[in-house]
PDB file of N, CA and C in Angstrom:
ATOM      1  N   UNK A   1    -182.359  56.877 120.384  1.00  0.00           N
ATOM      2  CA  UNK A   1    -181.231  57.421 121.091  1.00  0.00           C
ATOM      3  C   UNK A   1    -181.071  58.883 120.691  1.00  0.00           C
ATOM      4  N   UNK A   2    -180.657  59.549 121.825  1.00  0.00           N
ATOM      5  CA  UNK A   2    -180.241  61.096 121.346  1.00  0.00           C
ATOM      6  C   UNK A   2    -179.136  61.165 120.843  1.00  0.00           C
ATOM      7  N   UNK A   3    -179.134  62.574 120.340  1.00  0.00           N
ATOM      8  CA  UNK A   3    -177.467  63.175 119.237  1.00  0.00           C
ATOM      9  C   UNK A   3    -177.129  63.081 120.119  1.00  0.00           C
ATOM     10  N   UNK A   4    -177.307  63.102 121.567  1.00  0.00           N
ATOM     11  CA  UNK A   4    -175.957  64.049 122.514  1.00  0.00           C
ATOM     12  C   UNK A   4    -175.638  62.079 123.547  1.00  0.00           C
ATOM     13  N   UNK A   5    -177.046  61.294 123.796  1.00  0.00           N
ATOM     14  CA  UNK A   5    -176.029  59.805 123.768  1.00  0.00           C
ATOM     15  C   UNK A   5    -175.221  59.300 123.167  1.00  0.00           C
ATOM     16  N   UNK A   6    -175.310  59.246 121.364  1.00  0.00           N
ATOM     17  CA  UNK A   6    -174.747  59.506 120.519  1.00  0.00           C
ATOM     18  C   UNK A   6    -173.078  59.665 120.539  1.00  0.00           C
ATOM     19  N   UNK A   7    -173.628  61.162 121.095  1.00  0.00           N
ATOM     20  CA  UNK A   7    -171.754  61.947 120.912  1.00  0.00           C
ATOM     21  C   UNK A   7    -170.777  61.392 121.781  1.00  0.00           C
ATOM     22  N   UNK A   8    -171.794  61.094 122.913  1.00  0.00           N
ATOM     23  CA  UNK A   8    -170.955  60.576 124.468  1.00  0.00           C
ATOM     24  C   UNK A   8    -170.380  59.101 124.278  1.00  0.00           C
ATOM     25  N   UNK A   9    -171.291  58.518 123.121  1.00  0.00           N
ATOM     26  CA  UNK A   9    -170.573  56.923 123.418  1.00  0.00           C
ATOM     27  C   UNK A   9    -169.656  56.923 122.068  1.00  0.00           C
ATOM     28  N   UNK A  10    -169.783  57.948 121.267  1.00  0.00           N
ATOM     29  CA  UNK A  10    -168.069  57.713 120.254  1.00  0.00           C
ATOM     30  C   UNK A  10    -167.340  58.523 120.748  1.00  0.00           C
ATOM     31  N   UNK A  11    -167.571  59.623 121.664  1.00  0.00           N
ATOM     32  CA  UNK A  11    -166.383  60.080 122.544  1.00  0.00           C
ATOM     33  C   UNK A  11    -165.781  58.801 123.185  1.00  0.00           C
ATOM     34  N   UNK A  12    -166.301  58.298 124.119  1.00  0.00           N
ATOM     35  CA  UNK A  12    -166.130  57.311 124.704  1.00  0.00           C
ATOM     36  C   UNK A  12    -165.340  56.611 123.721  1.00  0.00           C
ATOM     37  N   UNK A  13    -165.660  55.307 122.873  1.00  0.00           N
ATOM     38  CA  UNK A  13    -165.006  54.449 121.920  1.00  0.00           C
ATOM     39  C   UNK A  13    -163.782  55.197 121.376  1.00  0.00           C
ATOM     40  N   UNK A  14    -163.780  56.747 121.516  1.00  0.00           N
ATOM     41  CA  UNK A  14    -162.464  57.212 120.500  1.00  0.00           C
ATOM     42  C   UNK A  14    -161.534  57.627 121.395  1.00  0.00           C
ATOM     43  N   UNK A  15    -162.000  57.808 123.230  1.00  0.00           N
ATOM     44  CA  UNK A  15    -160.985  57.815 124.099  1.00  0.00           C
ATOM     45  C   UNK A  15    -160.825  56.420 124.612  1.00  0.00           C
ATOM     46  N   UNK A  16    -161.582  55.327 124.510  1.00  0.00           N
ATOM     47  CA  UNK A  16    -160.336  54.074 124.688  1.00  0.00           C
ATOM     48  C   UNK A  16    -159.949  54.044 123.750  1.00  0.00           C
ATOM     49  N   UNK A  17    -160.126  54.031 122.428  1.00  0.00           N
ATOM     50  CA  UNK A  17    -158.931  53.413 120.972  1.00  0.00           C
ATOM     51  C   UNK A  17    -157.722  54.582 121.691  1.00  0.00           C
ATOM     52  N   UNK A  18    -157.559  55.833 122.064  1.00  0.00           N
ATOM     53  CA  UNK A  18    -156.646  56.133 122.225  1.00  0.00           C
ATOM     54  C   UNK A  18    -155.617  55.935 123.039  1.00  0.00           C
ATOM     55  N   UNK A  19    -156.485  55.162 123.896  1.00  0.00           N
ATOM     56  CA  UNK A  19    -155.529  54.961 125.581  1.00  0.00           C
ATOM     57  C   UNK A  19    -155.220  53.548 125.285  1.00  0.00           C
ATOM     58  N   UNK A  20    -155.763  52.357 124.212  1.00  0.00           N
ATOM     59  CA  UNK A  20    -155.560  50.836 123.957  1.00  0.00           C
ATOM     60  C   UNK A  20    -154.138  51.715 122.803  1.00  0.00           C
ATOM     61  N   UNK A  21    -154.502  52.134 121.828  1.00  0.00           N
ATOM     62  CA  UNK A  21    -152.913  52.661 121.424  1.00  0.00           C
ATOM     63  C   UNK A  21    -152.300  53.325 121.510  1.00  0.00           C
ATOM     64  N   UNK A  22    -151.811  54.189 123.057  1.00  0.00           N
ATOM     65  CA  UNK A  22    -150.907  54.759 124.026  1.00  0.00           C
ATOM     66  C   UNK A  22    -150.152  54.017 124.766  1.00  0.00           C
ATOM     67  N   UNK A  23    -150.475  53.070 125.369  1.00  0.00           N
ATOM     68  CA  UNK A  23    -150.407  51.875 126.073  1.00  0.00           C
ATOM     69  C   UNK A  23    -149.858  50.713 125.768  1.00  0.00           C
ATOM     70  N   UNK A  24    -148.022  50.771 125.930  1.00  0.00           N
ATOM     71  CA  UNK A  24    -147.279  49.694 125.290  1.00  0.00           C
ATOM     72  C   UNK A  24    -147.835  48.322 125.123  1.00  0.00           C
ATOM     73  N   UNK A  25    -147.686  47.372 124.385  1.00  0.00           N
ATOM     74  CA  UNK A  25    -147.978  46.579 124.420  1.00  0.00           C
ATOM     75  C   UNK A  25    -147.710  45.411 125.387  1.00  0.00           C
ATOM     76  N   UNK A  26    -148.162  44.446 126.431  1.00  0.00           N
ATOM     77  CA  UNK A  26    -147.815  43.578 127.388  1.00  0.00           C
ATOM     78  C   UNK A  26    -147.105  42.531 126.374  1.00  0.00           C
ATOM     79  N   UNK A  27    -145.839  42.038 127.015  1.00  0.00           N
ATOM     80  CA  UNK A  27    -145.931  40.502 126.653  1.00  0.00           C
ATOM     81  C   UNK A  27    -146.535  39.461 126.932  1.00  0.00           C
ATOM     82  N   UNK A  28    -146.624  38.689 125.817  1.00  0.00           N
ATOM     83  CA  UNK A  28    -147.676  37.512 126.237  1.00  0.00           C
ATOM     84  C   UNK A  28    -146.702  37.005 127.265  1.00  0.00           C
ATOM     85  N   UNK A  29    -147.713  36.513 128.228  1.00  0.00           N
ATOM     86  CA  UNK A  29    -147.258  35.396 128.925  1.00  0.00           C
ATOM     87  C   UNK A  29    -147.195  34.176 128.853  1.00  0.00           C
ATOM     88  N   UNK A  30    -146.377  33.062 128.943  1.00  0.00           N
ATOM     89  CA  UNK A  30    -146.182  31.513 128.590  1.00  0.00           C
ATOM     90  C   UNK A  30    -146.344  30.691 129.280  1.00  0.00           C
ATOM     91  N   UNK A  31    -147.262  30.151 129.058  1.00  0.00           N
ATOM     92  CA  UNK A  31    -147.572  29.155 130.200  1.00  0.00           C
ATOM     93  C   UNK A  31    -146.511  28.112 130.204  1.00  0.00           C
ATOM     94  N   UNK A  32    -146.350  26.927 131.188  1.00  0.00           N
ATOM     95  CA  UNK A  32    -145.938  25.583 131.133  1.00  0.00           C
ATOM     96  C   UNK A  32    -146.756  25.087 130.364  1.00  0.00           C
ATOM     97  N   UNK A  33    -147.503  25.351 129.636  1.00  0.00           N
ATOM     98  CA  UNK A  33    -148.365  23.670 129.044  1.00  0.00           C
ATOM     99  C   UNK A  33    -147.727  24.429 127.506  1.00  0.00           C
ATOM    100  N   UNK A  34    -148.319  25.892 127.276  1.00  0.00           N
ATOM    101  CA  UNK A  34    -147.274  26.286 126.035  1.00  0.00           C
ATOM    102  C   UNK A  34    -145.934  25.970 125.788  1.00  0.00           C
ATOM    103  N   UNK A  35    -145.547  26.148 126.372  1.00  0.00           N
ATOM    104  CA  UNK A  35    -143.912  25.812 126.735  1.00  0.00           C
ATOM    105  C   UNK A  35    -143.667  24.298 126.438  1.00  0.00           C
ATOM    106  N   UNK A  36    -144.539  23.317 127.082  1.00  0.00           N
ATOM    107  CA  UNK A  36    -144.584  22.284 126.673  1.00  0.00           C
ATOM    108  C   UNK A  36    -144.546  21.685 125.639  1.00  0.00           C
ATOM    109  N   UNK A  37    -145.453  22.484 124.959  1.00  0.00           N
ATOM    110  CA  UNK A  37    -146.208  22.044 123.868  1.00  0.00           C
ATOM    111  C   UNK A  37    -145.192  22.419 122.341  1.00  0.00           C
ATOM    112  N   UNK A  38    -144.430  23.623 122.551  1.00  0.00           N
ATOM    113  CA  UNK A  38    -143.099  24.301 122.188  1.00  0.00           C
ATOM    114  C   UNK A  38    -142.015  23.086 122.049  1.00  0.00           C
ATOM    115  N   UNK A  39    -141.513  23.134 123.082  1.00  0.00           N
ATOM    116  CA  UNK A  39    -140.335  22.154 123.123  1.00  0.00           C
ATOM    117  C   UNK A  39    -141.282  20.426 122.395  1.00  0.00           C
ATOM    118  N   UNK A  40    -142.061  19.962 122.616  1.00  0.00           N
ATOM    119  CA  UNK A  40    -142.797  19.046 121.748  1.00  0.00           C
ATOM    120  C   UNK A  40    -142.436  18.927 120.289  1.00  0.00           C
ATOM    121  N   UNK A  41    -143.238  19.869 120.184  1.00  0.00           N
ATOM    122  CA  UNK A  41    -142.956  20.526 118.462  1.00  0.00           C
ATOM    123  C   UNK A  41    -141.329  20.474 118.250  1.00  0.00           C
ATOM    124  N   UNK A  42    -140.258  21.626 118.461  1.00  0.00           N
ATOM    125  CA  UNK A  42    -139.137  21.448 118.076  1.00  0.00           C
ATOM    126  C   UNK A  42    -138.239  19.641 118.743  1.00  0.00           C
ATOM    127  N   UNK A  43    -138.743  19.424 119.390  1.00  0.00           N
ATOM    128  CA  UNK A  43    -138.346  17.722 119.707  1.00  0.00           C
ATOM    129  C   UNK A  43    -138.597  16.763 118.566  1.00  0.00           C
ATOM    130  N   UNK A  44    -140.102  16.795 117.830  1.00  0.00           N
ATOM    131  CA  UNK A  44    -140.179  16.020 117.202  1.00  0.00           C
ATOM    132  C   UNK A  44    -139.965  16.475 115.966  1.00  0.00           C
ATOM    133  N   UNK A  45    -139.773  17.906 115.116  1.00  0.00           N
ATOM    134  CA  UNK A  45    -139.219  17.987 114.294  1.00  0.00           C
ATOM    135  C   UNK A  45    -137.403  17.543 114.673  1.00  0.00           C
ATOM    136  N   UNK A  46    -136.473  18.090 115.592  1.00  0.00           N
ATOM    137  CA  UNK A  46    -135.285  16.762 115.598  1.00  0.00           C
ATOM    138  C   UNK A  46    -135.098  15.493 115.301  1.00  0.00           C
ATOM    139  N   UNK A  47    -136.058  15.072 116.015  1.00  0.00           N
ATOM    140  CA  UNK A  47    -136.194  13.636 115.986  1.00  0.00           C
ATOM    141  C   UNK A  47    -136.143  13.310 113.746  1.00  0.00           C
ATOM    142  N   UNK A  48    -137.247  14.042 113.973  1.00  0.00           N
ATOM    143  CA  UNK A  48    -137.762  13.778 112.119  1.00  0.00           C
ATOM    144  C   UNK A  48    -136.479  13.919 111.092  1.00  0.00           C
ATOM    145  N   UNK A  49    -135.688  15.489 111.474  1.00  0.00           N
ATOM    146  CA  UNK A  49    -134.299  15.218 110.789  1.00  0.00           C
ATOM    147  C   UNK A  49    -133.429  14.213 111.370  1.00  0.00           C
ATOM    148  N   UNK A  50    -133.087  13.768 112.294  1.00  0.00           N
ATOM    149  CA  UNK A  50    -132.222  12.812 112.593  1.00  0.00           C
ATOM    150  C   UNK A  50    -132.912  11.518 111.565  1.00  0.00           C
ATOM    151  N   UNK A  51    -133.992  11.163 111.677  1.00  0.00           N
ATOM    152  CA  UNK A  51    -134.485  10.173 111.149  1.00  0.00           C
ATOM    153  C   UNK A  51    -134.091  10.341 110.071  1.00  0.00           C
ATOM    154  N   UNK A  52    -134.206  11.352 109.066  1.00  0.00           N
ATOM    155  CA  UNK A  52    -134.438  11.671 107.809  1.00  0.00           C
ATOM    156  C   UNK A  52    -133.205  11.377 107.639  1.00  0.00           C
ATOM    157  N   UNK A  53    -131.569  12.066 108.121  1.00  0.00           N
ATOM    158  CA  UNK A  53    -130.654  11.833 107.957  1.00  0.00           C
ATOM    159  C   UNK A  53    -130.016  10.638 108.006  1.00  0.00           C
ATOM    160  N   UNK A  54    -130.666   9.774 108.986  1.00  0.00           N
ATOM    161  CA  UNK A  54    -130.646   8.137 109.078  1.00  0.00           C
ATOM    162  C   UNK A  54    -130.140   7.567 108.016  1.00  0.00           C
ATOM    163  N   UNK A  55    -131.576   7.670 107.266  1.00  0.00           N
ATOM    164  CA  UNK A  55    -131.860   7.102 106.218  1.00  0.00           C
ATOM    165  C   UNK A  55    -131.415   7.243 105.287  1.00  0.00           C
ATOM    166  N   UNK A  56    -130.929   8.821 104.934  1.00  0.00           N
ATOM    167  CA  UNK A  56    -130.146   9.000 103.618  1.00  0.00           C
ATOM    168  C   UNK A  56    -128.241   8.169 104.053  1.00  0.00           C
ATOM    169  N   UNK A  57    -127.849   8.369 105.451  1.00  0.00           N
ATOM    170  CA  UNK A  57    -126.745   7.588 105.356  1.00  0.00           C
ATOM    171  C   UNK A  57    -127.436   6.251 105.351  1.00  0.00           C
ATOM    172  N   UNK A  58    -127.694   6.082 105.804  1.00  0.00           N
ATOM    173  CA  UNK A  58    -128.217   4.580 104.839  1.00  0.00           C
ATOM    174  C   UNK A  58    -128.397   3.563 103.443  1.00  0.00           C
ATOM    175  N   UNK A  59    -128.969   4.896 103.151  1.00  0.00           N
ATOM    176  CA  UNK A  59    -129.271   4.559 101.587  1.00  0.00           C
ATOM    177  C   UNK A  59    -127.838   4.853 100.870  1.00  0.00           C
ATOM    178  N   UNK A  60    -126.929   5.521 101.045  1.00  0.00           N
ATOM    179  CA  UNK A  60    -125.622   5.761 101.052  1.00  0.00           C
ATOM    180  C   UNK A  60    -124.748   4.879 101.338  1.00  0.00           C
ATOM    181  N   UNK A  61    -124.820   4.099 102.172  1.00  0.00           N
ATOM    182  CA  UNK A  61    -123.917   2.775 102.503  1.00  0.00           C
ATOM    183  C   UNK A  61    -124.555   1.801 101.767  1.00  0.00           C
ATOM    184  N   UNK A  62    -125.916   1.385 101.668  1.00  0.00           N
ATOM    185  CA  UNK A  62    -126.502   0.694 101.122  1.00  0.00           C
ATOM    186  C   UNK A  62    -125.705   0.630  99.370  1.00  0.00           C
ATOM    187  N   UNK A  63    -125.774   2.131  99.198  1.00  0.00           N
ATOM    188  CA  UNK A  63    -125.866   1.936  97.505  1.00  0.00           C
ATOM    189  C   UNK A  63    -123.907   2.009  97.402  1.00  0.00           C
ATOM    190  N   UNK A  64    -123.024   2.370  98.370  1.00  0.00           N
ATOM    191  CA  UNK A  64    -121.885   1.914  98.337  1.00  0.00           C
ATOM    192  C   UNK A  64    -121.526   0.826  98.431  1.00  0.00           C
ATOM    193  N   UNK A  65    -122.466  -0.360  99.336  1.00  0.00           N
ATOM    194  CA  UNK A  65    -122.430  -1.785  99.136  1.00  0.00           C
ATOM    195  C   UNK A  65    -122.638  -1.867  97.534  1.00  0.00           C
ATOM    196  N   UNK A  66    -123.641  -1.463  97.364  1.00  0.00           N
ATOM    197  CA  UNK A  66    -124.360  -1.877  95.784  1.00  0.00           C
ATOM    198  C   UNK A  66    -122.974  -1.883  94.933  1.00  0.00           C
ATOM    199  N   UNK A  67    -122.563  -1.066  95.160  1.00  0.00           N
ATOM    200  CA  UNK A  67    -121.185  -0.523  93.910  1.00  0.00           C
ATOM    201  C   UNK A  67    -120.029  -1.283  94.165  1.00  0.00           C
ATOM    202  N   UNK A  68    -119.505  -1.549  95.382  1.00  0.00           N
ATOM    203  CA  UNK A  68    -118.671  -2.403  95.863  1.00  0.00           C
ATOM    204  C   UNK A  68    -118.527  -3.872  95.738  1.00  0.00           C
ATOM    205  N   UNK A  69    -119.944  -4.699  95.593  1.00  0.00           N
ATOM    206  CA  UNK A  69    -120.232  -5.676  95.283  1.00  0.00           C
ATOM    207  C   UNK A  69    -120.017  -6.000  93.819  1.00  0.00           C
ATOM    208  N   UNK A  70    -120.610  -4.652  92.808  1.00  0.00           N
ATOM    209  CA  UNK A  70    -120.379  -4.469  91.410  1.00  0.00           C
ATOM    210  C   UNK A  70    -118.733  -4.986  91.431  1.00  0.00           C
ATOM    211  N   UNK A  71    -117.946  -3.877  91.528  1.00  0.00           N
ATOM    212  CA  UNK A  71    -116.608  -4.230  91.520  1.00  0.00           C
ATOM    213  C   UNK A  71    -116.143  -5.276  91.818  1.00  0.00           C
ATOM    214  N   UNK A  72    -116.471  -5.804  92.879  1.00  0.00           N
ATOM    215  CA  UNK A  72    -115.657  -7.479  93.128  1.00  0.00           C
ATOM    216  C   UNK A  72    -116.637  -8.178  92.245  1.00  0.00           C
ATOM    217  N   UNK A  73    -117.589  -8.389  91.621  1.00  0.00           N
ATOM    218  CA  UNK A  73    -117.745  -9.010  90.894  1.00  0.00           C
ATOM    219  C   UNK A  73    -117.403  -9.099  89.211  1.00  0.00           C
ATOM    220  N   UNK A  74    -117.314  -7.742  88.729  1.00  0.00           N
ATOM    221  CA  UNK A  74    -116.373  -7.666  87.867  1.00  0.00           C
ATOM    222  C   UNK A  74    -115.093  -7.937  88.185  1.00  0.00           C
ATOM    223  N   UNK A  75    -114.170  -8.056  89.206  1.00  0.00           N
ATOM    224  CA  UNK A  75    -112.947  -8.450  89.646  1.00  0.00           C
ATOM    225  C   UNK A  75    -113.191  -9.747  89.476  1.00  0.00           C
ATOM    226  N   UNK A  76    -114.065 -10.697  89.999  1.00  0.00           N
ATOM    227  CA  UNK A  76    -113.730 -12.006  89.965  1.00  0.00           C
ATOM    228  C   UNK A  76    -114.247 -12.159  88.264  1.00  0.00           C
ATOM    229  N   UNK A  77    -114.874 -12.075  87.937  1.00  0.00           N
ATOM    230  CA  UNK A  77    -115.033 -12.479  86.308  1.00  0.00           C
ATOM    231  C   UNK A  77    -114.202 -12.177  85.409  1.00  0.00           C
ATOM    232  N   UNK A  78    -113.305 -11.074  86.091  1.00  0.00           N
ATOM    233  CA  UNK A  78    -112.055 -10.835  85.114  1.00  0.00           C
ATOM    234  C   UNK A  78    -111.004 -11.805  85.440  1.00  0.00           C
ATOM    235  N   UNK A  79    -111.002 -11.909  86.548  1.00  0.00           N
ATOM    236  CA  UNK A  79    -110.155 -13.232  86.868  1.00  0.00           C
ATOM    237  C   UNK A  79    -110.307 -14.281  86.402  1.00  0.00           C
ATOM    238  N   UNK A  80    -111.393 -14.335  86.098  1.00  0.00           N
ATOM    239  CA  UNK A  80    -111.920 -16.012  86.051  1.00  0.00           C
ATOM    240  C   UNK A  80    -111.598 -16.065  84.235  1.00  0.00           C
ATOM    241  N   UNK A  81    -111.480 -14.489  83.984  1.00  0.00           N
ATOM    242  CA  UNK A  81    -111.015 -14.805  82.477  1.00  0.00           C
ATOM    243  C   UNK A  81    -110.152 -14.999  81.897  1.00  0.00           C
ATOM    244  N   UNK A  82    -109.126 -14.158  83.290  1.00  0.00           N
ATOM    245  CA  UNK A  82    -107.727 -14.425  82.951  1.00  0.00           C
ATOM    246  C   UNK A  82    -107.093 -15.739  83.536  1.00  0.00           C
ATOM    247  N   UNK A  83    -107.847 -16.495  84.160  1.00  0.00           N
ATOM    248  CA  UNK A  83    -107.724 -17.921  84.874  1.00  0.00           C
ATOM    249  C   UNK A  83    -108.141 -18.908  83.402  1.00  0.00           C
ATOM    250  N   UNK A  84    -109.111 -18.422  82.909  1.00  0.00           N
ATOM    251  CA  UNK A  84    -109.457 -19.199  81.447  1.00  0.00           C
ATOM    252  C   UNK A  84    -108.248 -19.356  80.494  1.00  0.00           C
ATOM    253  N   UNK A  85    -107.792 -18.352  80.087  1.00  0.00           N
ATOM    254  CA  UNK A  85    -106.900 -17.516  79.011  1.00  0.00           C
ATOM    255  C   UNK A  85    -105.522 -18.307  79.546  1.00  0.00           C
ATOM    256  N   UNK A  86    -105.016 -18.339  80.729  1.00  0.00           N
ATOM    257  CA  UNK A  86    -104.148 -19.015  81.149  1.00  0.00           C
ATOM    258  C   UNK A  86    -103.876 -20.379  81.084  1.00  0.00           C
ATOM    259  N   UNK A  87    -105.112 -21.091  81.344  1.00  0.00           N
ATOM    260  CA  UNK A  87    -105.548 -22.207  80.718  1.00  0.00           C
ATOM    261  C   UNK A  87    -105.642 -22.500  79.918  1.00  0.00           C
ATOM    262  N   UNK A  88    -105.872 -22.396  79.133  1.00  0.00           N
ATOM    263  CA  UNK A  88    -105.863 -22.337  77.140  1.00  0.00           C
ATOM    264  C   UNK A  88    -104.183 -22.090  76.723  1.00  0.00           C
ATOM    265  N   UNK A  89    -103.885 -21.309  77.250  1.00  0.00           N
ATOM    266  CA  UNK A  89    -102.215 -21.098  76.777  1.00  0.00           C
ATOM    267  C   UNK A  89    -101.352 -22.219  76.990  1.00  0.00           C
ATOM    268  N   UNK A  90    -102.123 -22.851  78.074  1.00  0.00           N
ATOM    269  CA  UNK A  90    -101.002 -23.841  78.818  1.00  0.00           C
ATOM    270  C   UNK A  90    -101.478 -24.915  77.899  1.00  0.00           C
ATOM    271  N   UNK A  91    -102.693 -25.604  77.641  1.00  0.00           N
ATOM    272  CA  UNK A  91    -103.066 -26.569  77.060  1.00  0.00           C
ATOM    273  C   UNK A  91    -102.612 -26.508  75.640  1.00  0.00           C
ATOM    274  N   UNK A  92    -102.221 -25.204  74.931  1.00  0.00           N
ATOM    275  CA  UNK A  92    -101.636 -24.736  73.788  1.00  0.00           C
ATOM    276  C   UNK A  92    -100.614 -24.879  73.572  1.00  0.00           C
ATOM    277  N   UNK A  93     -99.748 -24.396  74.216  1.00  0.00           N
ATOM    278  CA  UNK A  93     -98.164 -24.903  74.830  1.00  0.00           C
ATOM    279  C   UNK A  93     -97.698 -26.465  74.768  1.00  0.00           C
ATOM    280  N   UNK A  94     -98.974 -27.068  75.325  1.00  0.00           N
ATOM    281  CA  UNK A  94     -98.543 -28.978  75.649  1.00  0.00           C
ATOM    282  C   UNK A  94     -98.845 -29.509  73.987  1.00  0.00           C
ATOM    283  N   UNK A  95     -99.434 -28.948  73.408  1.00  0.00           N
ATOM    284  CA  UNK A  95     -99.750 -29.475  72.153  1.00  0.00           C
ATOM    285  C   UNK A  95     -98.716 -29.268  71.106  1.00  0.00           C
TER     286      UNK A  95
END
C-alpha cells in the first residue's frame, strides 16, 4: 500500500470517529417482545416478594401460635396446681 492510500484511509477513519461523536446519540428503541420480557422480569420479582412476605407473616403467626399455646399451657398447669393446693387444704381442714 502507498503513504498517500495510507493517509486517505486514516483521514477517512478520523472523519467518521468525528461525525459518530458529533452526532447525538439515538434512543434505543423497544421492542414489544423487550417490553415483554421487562414487565416479566419485574412481575416475577413481585410475585417473589409477595411470596417472601407470605411466609414471613406466616412464620409470625405460626410462632405467635407457638407462644400462645405456651401460655395456656402454663395457665392450665398453674391451675391444675392451684386446683391441687385447694384440694389438699380442704382434705386438711376435714381432718
Amino acid at each position: 500500500m502507498t503513504i498517500q492510500k495510507k493517509s486517505l484511509i486514516s483521514t477517512l477513519n478520523t472523519t467518521n470517529k468525528a461525525i459518530m461523536a458529533s452526532t447525538p446519540a439515538e434512543t434505543a428503541s423497544v421492542t414489544p417482545a423487550t417490553k415483554n420480557a421487562a414487565s416479566r422480569v419485574a412481575a416475577s420479582r413481585v410475585a417473589a416478594s409477595r411470596v417472601a412476605a407470605s411466609r414471613v407473616a406466616a412464620s409470625r403467626v405460626a410462632a405467635s401460635r407457638v407462644a400462645a399455646s405456651r401460655v395456656a399451657a402454663s395457665r392450665v398447669a398453674a391451675s391444675r396446681v392451684a386446683a391441687t393446693r385447694v384440694a389438699a387444704s380442704r382434705v386438711a381442714a376435714k381432718r
